[in-house]
PDB file of N, CA and C in Angstrom:
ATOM      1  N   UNK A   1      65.585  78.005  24.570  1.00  0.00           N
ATOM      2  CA  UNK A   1      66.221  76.689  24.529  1.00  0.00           C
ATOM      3  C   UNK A   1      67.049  76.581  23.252  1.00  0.00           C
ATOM      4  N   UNK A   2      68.168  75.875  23.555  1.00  0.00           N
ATOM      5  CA  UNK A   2      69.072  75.784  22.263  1.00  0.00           C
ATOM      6  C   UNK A   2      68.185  74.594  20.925  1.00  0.00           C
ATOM      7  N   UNK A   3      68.618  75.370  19.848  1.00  0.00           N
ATOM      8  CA  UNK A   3      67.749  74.512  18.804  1.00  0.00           C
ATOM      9  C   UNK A   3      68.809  73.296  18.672  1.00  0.00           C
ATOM     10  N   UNK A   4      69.858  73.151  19.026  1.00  0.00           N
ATOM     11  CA  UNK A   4      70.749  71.795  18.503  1.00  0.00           C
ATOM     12  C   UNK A   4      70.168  70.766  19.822  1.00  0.00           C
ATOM     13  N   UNK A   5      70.260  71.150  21.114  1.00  0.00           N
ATOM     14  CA  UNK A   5      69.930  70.238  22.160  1.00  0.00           C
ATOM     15  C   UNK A   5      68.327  69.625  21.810  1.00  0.00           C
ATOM     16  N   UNK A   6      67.280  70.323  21.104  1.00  0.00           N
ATOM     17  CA  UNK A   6      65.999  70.046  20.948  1.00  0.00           C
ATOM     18  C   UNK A   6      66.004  68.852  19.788  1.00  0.00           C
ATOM     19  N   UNK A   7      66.536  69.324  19.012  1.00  0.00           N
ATOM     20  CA  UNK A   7      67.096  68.452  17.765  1.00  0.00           C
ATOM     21  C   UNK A   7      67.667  66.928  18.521  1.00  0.00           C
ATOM     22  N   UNK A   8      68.443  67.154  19.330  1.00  0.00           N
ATOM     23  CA  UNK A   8      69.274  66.240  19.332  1.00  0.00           C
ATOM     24  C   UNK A   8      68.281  65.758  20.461  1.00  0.00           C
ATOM     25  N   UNK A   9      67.326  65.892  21.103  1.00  0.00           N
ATOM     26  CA  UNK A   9      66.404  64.873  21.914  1.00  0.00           C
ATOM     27  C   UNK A   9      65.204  64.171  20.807  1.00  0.00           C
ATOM     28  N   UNK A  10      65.325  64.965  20.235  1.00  0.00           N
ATOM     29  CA  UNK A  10      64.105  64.642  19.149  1.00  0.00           C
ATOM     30  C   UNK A  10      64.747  63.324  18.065  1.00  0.00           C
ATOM     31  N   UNK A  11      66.230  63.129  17.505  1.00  0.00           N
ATOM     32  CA  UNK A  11      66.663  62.412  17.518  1.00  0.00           C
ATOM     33  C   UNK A  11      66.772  61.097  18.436  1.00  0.00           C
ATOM     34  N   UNK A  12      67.031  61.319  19.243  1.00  0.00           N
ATOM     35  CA  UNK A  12      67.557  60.283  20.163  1.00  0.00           C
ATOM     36  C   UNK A  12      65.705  59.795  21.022  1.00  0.00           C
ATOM     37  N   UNK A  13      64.689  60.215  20.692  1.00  0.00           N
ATOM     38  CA  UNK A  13      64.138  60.241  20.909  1.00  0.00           C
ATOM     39  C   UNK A  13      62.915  59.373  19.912  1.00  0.00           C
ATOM     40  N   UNK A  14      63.250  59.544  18.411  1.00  0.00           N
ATOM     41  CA  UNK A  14      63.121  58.917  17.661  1.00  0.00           C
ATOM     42  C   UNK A  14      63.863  57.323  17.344  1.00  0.00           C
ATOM     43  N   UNK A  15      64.755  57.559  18.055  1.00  0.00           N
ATOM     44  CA  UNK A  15      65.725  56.014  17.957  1.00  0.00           C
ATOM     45  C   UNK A  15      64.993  54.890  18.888  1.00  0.00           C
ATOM     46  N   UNK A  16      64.948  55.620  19.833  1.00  0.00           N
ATOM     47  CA  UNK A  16      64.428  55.352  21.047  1.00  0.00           C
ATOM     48  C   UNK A  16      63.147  54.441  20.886  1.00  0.00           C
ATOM     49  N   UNK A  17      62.091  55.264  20.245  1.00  0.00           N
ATOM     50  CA  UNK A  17      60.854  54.751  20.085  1.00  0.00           C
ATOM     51  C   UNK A  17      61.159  53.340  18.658  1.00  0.00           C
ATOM     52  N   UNK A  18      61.915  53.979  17.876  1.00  0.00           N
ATOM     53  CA  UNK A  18      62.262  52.878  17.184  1.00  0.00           C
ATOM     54  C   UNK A  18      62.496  51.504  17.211  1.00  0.00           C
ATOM     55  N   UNK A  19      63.714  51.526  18.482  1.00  0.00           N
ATOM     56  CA  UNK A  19      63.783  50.341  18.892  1.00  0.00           C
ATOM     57  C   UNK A  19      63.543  50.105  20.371  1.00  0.00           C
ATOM     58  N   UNK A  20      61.855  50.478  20.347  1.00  0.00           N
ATOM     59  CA  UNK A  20      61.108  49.810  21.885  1.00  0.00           C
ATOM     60  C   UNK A  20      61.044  50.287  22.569  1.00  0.00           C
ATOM     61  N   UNK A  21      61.924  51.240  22.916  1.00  0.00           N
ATOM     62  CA  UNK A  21      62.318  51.782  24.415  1.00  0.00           C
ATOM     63  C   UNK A  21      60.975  53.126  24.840  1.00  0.00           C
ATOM     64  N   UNK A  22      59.834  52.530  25.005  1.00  0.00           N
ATOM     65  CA  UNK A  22      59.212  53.946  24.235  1.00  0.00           C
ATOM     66  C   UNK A  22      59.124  54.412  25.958  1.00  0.00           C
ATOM     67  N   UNK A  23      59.741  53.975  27.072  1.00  0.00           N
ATOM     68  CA  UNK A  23      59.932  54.982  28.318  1.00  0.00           C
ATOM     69  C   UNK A  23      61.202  56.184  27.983  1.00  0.00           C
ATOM     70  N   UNK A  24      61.812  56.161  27.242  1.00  0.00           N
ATOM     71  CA  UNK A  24      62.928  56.729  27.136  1.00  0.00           C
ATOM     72  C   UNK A  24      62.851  57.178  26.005  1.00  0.00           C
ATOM     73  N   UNK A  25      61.739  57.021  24.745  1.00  0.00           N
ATOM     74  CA  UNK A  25      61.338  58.329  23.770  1.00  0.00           C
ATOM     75  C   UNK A  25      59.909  59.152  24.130  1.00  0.00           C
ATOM     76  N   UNK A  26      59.558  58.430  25.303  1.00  0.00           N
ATOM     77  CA  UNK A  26      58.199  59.642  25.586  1.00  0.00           C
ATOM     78  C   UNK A  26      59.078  60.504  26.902  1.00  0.00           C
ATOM     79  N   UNK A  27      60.219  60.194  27.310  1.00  0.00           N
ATOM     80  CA  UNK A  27      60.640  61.498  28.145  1.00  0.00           C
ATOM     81  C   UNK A  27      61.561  62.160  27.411  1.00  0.00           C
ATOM     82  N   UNK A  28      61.806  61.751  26.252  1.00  0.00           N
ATOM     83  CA  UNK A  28      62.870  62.274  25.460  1.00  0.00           C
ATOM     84  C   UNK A  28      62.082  63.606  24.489  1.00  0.00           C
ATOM     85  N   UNK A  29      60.639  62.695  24.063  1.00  0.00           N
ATOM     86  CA  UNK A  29      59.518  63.627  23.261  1.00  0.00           C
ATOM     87  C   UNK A  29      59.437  64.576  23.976  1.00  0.00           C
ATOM     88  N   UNK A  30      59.094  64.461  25.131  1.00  0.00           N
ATOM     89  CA  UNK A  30      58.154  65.202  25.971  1.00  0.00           C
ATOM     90  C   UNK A  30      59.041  67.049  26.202  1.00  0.00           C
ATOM     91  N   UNK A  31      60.215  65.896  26.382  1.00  0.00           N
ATOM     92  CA  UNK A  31      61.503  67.467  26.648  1.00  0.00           C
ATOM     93  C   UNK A  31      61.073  68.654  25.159  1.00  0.00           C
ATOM     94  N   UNK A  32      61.125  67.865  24.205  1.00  0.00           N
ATOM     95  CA  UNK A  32      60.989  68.429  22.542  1.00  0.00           C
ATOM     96  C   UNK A  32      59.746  69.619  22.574  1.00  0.00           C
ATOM     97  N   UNK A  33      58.467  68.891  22.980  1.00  0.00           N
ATOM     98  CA  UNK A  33      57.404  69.618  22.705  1.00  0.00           C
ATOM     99  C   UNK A  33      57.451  70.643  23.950  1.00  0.00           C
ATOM    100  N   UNK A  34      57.622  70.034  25.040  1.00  0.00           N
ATOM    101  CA  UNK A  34      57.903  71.370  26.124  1.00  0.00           C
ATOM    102  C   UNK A  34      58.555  72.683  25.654  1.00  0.00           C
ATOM    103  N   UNK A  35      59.581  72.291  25.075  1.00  0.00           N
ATOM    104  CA  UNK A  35      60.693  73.387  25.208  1.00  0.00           C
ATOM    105  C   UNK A  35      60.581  73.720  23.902  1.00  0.00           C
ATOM    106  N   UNK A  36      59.564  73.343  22.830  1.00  0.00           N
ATOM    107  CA  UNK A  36      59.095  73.801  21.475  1.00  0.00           C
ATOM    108  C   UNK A  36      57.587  73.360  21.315  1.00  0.00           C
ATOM    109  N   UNK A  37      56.910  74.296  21.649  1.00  0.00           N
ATOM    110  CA  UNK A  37      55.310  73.762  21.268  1.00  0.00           C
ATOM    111  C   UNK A  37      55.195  73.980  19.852  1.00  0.00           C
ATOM    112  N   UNK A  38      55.982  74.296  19.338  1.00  0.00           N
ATOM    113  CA  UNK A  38      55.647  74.167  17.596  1.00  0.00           C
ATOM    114  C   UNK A  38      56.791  73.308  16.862  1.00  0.00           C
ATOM    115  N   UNK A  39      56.913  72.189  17.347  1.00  0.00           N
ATOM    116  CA  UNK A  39      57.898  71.142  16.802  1.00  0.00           C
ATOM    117  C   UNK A  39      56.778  70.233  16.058  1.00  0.00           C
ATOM    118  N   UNK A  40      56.737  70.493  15.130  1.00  0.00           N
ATOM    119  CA  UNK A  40      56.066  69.742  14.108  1.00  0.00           C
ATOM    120  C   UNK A  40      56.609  67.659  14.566  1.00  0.00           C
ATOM    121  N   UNK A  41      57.362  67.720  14.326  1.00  0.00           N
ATOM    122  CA  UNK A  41      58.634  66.213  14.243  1.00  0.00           C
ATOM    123  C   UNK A  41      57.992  65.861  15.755  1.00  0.00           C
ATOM    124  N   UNK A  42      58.300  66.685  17.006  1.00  0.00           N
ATOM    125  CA  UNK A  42      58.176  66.202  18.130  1.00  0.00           C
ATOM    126  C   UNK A  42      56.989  65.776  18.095  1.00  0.00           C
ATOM    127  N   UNK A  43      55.578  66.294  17.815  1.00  0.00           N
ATOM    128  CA  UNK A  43      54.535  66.216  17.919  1.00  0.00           C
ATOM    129  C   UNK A  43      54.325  64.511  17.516  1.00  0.00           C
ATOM    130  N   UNK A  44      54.689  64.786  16.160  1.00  0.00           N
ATOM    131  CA  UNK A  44      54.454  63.556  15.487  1.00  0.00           C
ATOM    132  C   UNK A  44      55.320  62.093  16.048  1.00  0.00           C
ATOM    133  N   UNK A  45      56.277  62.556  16.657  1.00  0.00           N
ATOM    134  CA  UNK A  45      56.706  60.959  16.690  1.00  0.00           C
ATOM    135  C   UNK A  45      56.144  60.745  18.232  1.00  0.00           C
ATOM    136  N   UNK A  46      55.925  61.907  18.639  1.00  0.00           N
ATOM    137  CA  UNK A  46      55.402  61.612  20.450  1.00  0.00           C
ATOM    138  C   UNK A  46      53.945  61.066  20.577  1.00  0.00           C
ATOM    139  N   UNK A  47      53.057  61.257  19.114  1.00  0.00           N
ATOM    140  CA  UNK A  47      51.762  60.702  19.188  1.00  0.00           C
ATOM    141  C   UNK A  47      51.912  58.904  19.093  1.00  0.00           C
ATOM    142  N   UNK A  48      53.480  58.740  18.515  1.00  0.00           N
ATOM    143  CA  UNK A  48      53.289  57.141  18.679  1.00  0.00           C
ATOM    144  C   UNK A  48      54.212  56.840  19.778  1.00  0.00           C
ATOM    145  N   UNK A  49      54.470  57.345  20.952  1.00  0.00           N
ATOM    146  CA  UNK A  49      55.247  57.104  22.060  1.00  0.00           C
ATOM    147  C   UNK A  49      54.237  57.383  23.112  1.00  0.00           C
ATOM    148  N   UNK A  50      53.204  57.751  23.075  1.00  0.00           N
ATOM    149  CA  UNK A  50      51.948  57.392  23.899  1.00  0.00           C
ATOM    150  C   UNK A  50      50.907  56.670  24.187  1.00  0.00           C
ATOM    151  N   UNK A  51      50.655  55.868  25.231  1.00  0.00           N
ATOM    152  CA  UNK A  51      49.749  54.747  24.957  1.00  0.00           C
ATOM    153  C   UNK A  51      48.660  54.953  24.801  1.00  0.00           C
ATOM    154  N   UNK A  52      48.020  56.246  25.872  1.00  0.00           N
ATOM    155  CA  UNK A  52      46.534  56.752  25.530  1.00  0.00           C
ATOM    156  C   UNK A  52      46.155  56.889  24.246  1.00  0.00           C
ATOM    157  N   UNK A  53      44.912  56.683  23.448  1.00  0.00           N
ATOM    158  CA  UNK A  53      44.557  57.243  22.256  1.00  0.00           C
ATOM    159  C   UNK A  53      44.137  58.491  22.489  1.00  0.00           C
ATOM    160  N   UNK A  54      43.234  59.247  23.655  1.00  0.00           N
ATOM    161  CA  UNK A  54      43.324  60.708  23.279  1.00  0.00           C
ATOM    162  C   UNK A  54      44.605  61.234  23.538  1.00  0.00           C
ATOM    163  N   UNK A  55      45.435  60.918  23.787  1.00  0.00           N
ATOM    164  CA  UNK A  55      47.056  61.606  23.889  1.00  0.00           C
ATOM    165  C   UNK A  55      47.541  61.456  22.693  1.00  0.00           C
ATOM    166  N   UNK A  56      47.519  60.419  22.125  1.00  0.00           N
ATOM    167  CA  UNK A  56      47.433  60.359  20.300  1.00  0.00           C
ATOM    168  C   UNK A  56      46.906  61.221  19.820  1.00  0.00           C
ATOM    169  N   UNK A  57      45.682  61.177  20.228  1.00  0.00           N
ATOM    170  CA  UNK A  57      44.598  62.092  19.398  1.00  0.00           C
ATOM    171  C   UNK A  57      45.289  64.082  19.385  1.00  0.00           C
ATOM    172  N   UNK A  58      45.476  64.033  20.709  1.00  0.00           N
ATOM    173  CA  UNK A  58      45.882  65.506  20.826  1.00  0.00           C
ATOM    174  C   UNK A  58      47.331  65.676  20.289  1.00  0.00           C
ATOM    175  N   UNK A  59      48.398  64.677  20.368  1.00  0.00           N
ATOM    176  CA  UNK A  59      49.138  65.279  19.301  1.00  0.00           C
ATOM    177  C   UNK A  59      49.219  65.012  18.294  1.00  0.00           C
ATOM    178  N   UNK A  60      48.797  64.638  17.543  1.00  0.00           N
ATOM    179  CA  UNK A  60      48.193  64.308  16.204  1.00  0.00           C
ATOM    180  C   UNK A  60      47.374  65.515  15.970  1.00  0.00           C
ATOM    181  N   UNK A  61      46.698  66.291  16.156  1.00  0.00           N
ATOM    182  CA  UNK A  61      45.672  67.034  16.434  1.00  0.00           C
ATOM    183  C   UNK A  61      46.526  68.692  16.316  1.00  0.00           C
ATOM    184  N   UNK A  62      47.576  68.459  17.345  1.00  0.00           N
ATOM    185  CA  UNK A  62      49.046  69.542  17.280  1.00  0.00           C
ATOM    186  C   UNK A  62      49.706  69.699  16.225  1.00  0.00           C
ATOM    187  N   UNK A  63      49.766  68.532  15.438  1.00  0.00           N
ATOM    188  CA  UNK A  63      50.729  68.882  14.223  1.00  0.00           C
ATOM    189  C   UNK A  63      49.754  68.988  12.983  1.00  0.00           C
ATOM    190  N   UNK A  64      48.801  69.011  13.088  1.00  0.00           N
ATOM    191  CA  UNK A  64      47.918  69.460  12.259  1.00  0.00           C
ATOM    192  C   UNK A  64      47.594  71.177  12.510  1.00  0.00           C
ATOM    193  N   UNK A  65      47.611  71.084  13.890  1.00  0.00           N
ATOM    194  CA  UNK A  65      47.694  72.669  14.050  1.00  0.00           C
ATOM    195  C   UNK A  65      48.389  73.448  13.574  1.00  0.00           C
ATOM    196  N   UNK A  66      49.933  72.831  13.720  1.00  0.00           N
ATOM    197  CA  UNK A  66      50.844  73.278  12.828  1.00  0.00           C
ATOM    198  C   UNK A  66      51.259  73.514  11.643  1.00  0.00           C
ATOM    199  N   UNK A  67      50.927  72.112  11.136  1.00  0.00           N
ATOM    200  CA  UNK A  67      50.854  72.385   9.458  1.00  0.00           C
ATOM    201  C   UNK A  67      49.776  71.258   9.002  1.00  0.00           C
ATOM    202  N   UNK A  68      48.518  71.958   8.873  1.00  0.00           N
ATOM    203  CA  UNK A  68      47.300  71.354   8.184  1.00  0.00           C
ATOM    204  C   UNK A  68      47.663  70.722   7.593  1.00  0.00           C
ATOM    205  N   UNK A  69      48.786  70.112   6.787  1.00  0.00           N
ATOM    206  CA  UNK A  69      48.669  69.633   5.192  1.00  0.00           C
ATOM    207  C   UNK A  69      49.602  68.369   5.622  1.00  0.00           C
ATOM    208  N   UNK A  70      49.957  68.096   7.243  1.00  0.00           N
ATOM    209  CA  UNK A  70      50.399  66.907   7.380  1.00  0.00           C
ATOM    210  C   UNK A  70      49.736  65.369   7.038  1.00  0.00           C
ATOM    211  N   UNK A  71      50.416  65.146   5.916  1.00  0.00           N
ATOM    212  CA  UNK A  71      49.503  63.833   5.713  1.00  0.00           C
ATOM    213  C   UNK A  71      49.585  62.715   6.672  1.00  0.00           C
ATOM    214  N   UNK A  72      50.565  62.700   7.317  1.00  0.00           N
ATOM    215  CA  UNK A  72      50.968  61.622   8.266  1.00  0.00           C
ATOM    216  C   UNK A  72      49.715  61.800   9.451  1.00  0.00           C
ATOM    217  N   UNK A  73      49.840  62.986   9.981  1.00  0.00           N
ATOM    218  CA  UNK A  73      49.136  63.137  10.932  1.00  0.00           C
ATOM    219  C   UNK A  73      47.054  62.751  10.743  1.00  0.00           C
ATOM    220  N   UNK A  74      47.082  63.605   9.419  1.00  0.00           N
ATOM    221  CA  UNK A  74      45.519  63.058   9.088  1.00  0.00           C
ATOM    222  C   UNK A  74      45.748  61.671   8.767  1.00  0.00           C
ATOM    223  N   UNK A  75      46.453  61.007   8.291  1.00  0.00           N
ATOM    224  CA  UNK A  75      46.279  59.379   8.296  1.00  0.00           C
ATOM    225  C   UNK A  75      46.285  58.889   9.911  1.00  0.00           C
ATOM    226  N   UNK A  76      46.832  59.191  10.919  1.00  0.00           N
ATOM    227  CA  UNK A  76      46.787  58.676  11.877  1.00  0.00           C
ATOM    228  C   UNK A  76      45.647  59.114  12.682  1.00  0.00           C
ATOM    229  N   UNK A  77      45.084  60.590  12.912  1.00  0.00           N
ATOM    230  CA  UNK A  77      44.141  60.556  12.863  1.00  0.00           C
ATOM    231  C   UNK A  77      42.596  59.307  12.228  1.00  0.00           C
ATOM    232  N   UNK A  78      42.862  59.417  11.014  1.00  0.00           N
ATOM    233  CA  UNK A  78      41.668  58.484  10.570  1.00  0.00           C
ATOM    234  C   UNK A  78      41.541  57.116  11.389  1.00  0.00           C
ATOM    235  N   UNK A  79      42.953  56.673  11.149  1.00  0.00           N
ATOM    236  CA  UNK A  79      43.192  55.500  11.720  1.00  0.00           C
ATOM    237  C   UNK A  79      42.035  55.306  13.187  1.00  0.00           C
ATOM    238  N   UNK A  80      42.649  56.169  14.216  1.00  0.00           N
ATOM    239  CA  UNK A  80      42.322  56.819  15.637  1.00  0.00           C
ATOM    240  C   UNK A  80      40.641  56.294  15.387  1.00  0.00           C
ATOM    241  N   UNK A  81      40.299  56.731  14.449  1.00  0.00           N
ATOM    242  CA  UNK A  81      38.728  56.861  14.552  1.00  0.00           C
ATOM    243  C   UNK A  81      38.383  56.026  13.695  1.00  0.00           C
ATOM    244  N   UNK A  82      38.667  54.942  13.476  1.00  0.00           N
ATOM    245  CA  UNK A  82      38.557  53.671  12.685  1.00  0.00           C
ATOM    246  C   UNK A  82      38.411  54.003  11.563  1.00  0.00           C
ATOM    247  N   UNK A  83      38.676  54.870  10.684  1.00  0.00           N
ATOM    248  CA  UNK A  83      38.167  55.276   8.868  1.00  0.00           C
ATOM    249  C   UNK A  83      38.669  54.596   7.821  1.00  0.00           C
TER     250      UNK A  83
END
C-alpha cells in the first residue's frame, strides 16, 4: 500500500473524529490499520473512534505493542480501567 494514501486517510481520518463525524473516522481508521498493522497514529486515534471499550482496550493495547513507551496510550489505558 502506498505510504502517502495511508497518511492521507489517517489525516482525514483524524479531522474527521475531530469534528464528530466519528462514522467517517472509524472507516477512515480502519483503512490505516488494515493496510498498516504497525501504524502507531492509526492505532491511537482509532481507539477513540470506537465505541466499544474492549475495542479501545485492544487498540490501545496495539500501540503499546508498538511502542511500549506510548504515554498516551498507557494513560488511556488507565483511564479504561478506572486508575
Amino acid at each position: 500500500m502506498d505510504q502517502d494514501q495511508i497518511a492521507t486517510w489517517l489525516y482525514e481520518g483524524a479531522v474527521a473524529l475531530q469534528e464528530g463525524n466519528r462514522e467517517q473516522a472509524l472507516e477512515l481508521l480502519l483503512r490505516v490499520v488494515e493496510a498498516d498493522e504497525t501504524n502507531e497514529e492509526g492505532w491511537l486515534w482509532l481507539s477513540g473512534a470506537v465505541d466499544d471499550i474492549d475495542d479501545q482496550r485492544t487498540a490501545l493495547q496495539n500501540v503499546l505493542a508498538i511502542n511500549p513507551l506510548n504515554h498516551h496510550a498507557r494513560y488511556g489505558l488507565e483511564v479504561l480501567s478506572g486508575q
